[in-house]
Protein backbone atom coordinates (compact mmCIF):
# COMPACT_ATOMS: atom_id res chain seq x y z
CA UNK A 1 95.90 119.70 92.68
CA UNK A 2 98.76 119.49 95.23
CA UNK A 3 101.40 116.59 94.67
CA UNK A 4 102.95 115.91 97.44
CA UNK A 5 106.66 114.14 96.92
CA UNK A 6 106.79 111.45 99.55
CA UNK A 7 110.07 109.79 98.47
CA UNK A 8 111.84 109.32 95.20
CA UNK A 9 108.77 106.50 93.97
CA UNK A 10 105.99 107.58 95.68
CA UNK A 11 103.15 110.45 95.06
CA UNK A 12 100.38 111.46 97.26
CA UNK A 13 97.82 113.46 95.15
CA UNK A 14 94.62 115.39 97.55
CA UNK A 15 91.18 114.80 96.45
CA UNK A 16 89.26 117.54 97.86
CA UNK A 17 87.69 119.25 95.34
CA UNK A 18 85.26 117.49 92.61
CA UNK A 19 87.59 119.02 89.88
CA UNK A 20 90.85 117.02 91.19
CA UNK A 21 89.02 113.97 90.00
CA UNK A 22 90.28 114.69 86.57
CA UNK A 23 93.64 115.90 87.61
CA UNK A 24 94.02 112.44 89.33
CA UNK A 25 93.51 111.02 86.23
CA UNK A 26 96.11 113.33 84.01
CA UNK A 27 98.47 113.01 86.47
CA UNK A 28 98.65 108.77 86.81
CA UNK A 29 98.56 109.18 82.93
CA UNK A 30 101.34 111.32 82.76
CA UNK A 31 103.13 109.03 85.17
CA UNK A 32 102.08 105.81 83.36
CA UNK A 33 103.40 107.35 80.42
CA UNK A 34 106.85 108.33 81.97
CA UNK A 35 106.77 104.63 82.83
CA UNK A 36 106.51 103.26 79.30
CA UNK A 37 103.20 101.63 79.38
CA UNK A 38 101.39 100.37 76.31
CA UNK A 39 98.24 103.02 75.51
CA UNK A 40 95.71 99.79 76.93
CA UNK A 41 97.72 99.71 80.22
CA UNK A 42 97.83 103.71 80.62
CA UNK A 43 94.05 104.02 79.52
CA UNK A 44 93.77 101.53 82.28
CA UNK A 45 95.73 103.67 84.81
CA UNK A 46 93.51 106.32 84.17
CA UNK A 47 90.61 104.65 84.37
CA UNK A 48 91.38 103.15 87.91
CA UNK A 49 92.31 106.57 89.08
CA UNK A 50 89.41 108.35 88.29
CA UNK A 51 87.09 105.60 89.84
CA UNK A 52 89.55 105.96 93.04
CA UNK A 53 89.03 109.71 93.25
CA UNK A 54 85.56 109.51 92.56
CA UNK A 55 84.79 107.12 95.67
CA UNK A 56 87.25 109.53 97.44
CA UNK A 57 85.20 112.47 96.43
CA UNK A 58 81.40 110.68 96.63
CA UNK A 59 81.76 108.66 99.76
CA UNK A 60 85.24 109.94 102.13
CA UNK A 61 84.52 113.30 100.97
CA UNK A 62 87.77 113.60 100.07
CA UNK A 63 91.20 111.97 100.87
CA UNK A 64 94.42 111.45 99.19
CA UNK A 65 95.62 108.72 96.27
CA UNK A 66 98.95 107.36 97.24
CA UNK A 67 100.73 106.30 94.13
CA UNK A 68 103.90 103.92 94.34
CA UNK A 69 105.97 102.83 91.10
C-alpha cells in the first residue's frame, strides 16, 4: 500500500487493489495506537477504515483515505 506523507499530521493511503482494504485497516490501527487510544476506540478506527476502503474499493473503484490527526 503506498502512504503518501502529505504534511507532518496528515496520511493519504491508495485503495486500488482489494487487498489494501486490510492494509487500510493495519495502518489507522497502527496510527490509533501511536495516538494512545483505548483498545474500544482503536477497534473502532479500524472498523471505520475498513468500511471506508471497502466503499472505495466496491463502488469508486478505488480512491484514496485521507487521514488527519
Amino acid at each position: 500500500m503506498e502512504v503518501i506523507p502529505l504534511g507532518p499530521d496528515t496520511r493519504q493511503l491508495a485503495v486500488s487493489d482489494q487487498s489494501q482494504i486490510g492494509d487500510a485497516r493495519r495502518t489507522v490501527g497502527a496510527l490509533a495506537r501511536a495516538l494512545g487510544f483505548d483498545e474500544t476506540r482503536l477497534g473502532q478506527a479500524e472498523i471505520v477504515a475498513s468500511e471506508l476502503a471497502t466503499n472505495l474499493w466496491l463502488h469508486g473503484h478505488g480512491g484514496y483515505l485521507l487521514l488527519r490527526t
